[in-house]
Protein backbone atom coordinates (compact mmCIF):
# COMPACT_ATOMS: atom_id res chain seq x y z
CA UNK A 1 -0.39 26.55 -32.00
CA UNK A 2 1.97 23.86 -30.08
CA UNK A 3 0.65 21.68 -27.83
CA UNK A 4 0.68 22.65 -24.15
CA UNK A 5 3.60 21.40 -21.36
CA UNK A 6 3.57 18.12 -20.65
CA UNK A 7 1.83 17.60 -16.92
CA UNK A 8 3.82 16.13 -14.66
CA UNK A 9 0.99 15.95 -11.96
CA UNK A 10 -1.28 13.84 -13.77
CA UNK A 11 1.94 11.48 -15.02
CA UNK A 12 3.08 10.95 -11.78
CA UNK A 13 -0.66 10.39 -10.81
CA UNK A 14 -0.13 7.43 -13.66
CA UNK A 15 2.50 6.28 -12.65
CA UNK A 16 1.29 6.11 -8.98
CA UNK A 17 -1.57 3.99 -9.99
CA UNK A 18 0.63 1.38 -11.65
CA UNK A 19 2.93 1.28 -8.41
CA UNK A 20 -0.10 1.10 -5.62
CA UNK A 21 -1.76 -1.69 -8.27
CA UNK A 22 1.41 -3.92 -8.53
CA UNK A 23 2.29 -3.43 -4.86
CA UNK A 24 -1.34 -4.81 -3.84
CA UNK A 25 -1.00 -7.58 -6.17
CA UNK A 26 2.40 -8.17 -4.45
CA UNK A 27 1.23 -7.93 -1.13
CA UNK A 28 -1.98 -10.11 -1.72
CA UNK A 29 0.61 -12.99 -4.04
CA UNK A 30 2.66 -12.80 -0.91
CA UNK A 31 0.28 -13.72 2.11
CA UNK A 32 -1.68 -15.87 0.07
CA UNK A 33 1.04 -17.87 -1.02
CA UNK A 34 2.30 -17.99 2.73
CA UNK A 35 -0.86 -19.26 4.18
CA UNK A 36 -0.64 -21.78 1.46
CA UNK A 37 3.04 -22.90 2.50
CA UNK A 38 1.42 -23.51 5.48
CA UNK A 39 -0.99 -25.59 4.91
CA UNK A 40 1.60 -27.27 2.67
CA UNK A 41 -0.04 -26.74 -0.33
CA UNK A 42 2.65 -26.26 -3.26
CA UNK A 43 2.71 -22.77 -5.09
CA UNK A 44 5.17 -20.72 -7.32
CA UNK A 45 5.47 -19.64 -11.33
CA UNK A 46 7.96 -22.30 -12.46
CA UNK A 47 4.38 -24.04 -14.12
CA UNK A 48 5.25 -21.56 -16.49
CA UNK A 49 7.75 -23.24 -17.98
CA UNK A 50 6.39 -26.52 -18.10
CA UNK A 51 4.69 -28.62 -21.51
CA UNK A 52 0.96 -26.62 -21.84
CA UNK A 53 -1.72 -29.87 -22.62
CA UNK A 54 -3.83 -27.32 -24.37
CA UNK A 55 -3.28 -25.59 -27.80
CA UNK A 56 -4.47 -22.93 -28.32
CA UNK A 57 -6.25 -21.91 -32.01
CA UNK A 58 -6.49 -18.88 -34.17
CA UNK A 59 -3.68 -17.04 -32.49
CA UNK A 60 -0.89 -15.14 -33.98
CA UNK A 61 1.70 -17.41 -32.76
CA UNK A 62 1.51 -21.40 -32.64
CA UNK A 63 1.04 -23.13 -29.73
CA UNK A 64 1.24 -27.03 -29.98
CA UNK A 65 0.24 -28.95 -26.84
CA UNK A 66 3.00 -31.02 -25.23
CA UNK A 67 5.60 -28.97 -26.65
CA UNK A 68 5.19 -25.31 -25.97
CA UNK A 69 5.22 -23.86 -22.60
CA UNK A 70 2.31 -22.47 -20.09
CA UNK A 71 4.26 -19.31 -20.48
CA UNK A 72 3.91 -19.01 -24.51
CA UNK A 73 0.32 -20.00 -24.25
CA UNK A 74 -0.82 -17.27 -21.90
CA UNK A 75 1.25 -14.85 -24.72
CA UNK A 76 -0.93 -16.57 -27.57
CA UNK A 77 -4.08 -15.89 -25.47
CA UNK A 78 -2.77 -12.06 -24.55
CA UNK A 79 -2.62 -11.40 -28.44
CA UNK A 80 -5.97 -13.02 -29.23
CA UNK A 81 -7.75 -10.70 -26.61
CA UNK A 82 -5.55 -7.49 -27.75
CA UNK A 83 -6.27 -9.05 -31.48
CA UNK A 84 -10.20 -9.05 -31.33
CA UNK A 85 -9.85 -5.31 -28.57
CA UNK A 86 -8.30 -3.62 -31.54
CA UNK A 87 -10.18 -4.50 -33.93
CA UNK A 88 -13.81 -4.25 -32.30
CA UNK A 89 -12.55 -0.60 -31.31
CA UNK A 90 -11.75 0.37 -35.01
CA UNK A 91 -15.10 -0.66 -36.16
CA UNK A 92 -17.33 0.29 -33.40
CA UNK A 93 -15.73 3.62 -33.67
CA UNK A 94 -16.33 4.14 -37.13
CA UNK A 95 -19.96 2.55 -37.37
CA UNK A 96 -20.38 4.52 -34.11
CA UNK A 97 -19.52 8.19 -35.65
CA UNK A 98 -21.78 7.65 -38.32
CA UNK A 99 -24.92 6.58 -36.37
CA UNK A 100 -24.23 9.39 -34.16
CA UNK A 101 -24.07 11.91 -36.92
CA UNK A 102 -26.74 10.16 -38.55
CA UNK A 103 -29.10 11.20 -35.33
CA UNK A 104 -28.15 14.93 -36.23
CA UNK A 105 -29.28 14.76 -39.54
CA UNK A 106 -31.99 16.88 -40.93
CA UNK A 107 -33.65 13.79 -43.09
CA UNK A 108 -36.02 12.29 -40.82
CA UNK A 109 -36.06 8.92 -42.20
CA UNK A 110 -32.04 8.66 -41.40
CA UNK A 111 -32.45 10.13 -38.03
CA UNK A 112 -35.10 7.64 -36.90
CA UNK A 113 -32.92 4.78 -38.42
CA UNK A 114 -30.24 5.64 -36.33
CA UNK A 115 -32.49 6.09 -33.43
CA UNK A 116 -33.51 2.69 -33.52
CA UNK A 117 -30.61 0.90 -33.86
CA UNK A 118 -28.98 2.89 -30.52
CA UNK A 119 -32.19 1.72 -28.20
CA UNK A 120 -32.15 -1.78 -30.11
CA UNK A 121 -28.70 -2.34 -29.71
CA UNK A 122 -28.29 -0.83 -26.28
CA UNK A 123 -31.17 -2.62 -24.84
CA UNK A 124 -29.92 -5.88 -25.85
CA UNK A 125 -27.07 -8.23 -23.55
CA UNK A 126 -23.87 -8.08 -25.10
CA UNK A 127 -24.01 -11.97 -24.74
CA UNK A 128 -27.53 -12.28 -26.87
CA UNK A 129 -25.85 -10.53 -29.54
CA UNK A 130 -22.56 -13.14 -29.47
CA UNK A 131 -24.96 -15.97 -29.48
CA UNK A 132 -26.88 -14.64 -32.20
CA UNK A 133 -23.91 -14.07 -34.27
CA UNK A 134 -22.47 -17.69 -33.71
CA UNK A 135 -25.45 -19.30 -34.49
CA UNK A 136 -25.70 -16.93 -37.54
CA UNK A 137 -22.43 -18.24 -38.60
CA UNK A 138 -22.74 -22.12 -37.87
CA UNK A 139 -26.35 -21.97 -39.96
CA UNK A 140 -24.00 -21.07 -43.26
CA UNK A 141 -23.48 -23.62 -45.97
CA UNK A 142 -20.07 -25.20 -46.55
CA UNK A 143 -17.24 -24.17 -48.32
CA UNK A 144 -18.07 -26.75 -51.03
CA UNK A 145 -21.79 -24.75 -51.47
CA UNK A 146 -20.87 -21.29 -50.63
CA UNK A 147 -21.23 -18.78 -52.80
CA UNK A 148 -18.95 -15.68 -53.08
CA UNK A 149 -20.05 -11.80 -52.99
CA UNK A 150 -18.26 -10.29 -55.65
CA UNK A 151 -15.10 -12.63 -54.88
CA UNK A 152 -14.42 -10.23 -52.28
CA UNK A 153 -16.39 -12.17 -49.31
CA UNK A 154 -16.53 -15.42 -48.77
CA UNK A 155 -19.27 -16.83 -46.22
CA UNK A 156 -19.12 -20.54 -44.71
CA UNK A 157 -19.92 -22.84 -41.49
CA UNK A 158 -16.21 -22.56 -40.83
CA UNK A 159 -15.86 -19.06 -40.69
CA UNK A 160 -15.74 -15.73 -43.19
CA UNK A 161 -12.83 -15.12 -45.86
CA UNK A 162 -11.99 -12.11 -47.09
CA UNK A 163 -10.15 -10.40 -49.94
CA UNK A 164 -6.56 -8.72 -49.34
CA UNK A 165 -3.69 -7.63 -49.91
CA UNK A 166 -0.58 -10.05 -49.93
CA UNK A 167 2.64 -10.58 -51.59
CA UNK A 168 2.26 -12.99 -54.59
CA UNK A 169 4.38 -15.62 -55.70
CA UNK A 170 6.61 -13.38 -57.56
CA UNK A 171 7.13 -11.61 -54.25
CA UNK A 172 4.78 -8.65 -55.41
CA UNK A 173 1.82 -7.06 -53.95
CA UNK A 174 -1.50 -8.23 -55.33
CA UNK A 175 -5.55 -8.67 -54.48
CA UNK A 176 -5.65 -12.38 -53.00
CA UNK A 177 -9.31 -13.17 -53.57
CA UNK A 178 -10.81 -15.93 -51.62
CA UNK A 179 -12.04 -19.20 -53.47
CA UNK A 180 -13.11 -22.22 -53.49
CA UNK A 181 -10.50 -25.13 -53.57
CA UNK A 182 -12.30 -28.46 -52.91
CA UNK A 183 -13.53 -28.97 -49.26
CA UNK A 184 -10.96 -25.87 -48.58
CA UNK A 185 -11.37 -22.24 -49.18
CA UNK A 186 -7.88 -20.44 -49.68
CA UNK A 187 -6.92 -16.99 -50.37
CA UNK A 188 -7.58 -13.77 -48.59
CA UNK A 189 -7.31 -13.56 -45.03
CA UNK A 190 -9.59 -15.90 -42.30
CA UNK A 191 -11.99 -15.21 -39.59
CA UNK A 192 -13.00 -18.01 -37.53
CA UNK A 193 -16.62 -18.47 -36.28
CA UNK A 194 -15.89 -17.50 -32.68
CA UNK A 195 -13.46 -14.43 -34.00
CA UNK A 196 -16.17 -13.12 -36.33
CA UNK A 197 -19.12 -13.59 -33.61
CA UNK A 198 -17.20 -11.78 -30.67
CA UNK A 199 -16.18 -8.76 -32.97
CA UNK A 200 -19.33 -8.06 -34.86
CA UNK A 201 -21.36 -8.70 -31.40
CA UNK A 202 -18.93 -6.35 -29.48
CA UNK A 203 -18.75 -3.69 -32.43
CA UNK A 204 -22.22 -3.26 -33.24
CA UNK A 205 -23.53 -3.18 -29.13
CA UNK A 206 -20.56 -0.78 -28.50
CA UNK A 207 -21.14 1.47 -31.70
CA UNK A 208 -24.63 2.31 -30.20
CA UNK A 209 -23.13 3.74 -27.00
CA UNK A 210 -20.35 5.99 -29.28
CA UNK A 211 -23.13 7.06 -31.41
CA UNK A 212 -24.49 8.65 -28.39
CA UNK A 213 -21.34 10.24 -26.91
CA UNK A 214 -20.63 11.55 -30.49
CA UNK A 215 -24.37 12.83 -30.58
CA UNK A 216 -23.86 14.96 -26.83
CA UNK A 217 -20.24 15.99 -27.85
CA UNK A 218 -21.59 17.51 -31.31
CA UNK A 219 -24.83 18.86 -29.20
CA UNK A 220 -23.09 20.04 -26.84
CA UNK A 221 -21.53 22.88 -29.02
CA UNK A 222 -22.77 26.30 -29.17
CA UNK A 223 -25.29 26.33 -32.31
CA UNK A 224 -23.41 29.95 -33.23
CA UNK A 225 -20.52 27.77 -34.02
CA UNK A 226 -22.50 25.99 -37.03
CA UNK A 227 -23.85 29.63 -37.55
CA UNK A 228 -20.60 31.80 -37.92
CA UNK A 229 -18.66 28.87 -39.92
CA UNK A 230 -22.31 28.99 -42.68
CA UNK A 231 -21.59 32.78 -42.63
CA UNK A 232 -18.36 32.13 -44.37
CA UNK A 233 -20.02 30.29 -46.66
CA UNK A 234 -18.03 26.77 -45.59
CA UNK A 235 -20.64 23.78 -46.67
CA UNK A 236 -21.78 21.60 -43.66
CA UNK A 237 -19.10 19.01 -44.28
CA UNK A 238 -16.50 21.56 -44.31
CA UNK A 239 -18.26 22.94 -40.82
CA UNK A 240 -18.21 19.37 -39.26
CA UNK A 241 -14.84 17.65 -40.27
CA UNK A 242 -12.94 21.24 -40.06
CA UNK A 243 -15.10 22.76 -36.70
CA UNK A 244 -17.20 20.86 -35.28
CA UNK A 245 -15.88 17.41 -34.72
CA UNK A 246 -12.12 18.33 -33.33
CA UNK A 247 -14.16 20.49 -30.39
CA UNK A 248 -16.46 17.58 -29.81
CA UNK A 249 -13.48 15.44 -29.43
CA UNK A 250 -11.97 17.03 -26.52
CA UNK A 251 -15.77 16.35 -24.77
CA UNK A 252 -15.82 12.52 -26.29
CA UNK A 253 -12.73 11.58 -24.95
CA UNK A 254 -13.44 10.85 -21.94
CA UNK A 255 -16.67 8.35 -22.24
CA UNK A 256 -14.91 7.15 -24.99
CA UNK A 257 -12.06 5.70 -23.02
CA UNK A 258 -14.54 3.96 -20.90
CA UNK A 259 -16.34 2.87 -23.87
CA UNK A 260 -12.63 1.14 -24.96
CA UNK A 261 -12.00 -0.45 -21.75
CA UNK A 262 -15.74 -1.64 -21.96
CA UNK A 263 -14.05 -3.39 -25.01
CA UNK A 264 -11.44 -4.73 -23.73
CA UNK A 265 -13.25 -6.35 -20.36
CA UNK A 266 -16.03 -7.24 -22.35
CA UNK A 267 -13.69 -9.30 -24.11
CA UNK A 268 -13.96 -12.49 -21.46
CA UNK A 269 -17.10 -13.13 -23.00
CA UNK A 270 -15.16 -14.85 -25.46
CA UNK A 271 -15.15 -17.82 -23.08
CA UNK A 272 -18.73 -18.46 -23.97
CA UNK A 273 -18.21 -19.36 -27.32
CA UNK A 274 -14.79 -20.83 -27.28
CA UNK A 275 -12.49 -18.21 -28.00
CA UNK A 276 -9.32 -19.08 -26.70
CA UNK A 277 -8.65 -15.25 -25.45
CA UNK A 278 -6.29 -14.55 -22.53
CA UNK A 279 -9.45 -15.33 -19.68
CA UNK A 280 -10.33 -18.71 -21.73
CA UNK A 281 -6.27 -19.31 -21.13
CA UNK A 282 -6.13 -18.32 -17.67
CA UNK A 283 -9.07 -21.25 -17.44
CA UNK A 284 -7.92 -23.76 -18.99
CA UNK A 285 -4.32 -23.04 -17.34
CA UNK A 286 -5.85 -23.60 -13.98
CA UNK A 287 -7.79 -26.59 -14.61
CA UNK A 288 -4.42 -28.04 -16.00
CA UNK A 289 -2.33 -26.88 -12.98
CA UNK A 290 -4.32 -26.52 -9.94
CA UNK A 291 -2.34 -22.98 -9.85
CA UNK A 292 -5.61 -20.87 -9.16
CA UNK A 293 -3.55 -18.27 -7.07
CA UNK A 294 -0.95 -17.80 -9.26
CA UNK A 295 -2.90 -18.39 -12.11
CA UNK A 296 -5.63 -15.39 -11.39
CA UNK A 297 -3.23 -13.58 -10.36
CA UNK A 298 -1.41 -13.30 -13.92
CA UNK A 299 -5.23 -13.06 -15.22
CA UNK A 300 -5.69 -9.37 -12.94
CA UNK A 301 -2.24 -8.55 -13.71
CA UNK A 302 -2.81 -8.35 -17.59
CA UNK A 303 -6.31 -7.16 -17.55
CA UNK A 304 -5.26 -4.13 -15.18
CA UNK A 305 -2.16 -3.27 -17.10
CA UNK A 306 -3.27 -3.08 -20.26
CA UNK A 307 -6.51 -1.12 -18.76
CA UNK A 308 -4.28 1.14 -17.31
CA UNK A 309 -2.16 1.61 -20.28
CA UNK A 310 -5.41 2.58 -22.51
CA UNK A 311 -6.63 4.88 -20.20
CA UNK A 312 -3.08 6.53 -19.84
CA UNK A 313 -2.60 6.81 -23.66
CA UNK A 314 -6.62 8.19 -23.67
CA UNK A 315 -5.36 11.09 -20.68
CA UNK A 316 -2.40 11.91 -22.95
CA UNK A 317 -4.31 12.24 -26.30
CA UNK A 318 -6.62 14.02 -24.24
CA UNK A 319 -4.14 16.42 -22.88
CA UNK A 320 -2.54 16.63 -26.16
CA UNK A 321 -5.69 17.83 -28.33
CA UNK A 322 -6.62 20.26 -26.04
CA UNK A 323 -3.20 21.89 -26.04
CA UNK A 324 -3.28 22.06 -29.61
CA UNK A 325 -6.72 24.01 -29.02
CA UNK A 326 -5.27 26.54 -26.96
């Protein structure tokens, strides 16, 4: 079956959001910075462009204080918050799927497991869990008395290595393994303390809200659907990766998008901890500059754009799978 017309209605209801957003953002930029004229109170963007006195760690790009720009910082922090967003949705959705399914399942023992790590997890503030994580992580030995698990993980104060893939000196690919080099650790790829904290906190406190979505989507199915697909004599996996699950994902899709923005926003917590995301930037920036206005104003900008953009691409996948169900 092909997937049904593309809706114009709910684009241009899209792309009307965007407009009325950046227009208010606009309109507010614009009489704020005039009553600030006023009052003779300097504002403007061209702090952008100036030497940043912060620099700004663990990002994908360097940032060296007194050298790079405002401007390149706030892009460092904008990866570092879509770095740990991405990742934290990957693995909440996965541990989140199999918690949920694991509520479903016939073995009492699993099902009561997976009940009690939803109300445990759910019942808990997101910050607890970030705390608990860090001070996990600082309580680890150093790298000169850590010990490996099975070379592939590598545990210290200093944060977690682990074993990948990477081109070797020969220019091939290979298994870098982490290890042990002195004081250092080198090989495989790095997680700092306040990286590792934020995305296990996030993923495990947002797996336990998926696991429930996934648990009402599957519920909510008709039970002849598990009936008529046994008749045919396909084995319960079969039934749930082949039947079950692409139905239940046209009823997950929507609290899951929320769950992924809850991601995303939750994200600032990062400040707590010392996470140099895009918020911690934004804070630092206007300490540094005195720019509040034009400094929050980038900070709404880039939280509502990119919220915007998630829940557009969630609409469209959503349109899309049910089209291909029709």
């Amino acid at each position: 079956m092909k997937p049904a017309a593309w809706n114009w209605r709910d684009t241009g209801r899209q792309a009307l959001a965007f407009a009325a957003l950046g227009g208010l953002l606009v309109l507010m930029f614009h009489v704020t910075s005039a009553n600030l004229q006023a009052r003779g109170i300097h504002s403007g963007f061209a702090f952008l462009w100036e030497p940043s006195r912060t620099p700004v760690s663990d990002a994908p790009i360097r940032v060296e204080a007194g050298v790079d720009s405002y401007a390149r910082a706030f892009v460092a922090g904008a990866l570092n918050s879509l770095k740990i967003t991405a990742a934290a949705i990957v693995a909440a959705t996965l541990l989140g799927v199999l918690v949920g399914l694991g509520r479903l399942s016939h073995n009492a023992l699993a099902s009561a497991l997976c009940r009690g790590y939803v109300e445990v997890m759910r019942n808990v503030p997101l910050l607890l869990h970030i705390f608990l994580w860090y001070g996990l992580i600082l309580e680890l030995p150093p790298a000169s008395e850590a010990s490996s698990l099975g070379h592939l993980v590598l545990a210290t104060n200093r944060g977690i290595h682990l074993a990948w893939f990477g081109l070797d000196a020969n220019g091939g690919w290979s298994f870098d393994l982490p290890r042990v080099d002195g004081f250092e650790v080198t090989g495989g790829i790095f997680m700092a303390p306040e990286f590792f904290a934020l995305f296990i906190g996030i993923s495990l406190y947002t797996a336990a809200f998926i696991a429930e979505i996934v648990r009402a989507a599957v519920g909510s199915l008709p039970r002849g659907q598990w009936e008529a697909s046994a008749a045919l004599g396909l084995s319960r996996g079969t039934v749930l990766r082949r039947v079950v699950l692409p139905q239940a994902l046209r009823v997950g899709i929507p609290p899951l998008t929320s769950e992924y923005l809850g991601i995303f926003k939750n994200s600032t917590l990062a400040v707590a901890i010392g996470y140099q995301d895009f918020m911690a930037i934004g804070n630092t920036m206007l300490t540094d500059t005195g720019q509040s206005v034009e400094v929050m104003a980038i900070v709404m900008a880039f939280y509502a754009v990119v919220s915007l953009a998630v829940s557009a691409a969630m609409h469209a996948y959503e349109h899309r799978s049910k089209g291909w169900g029709r």
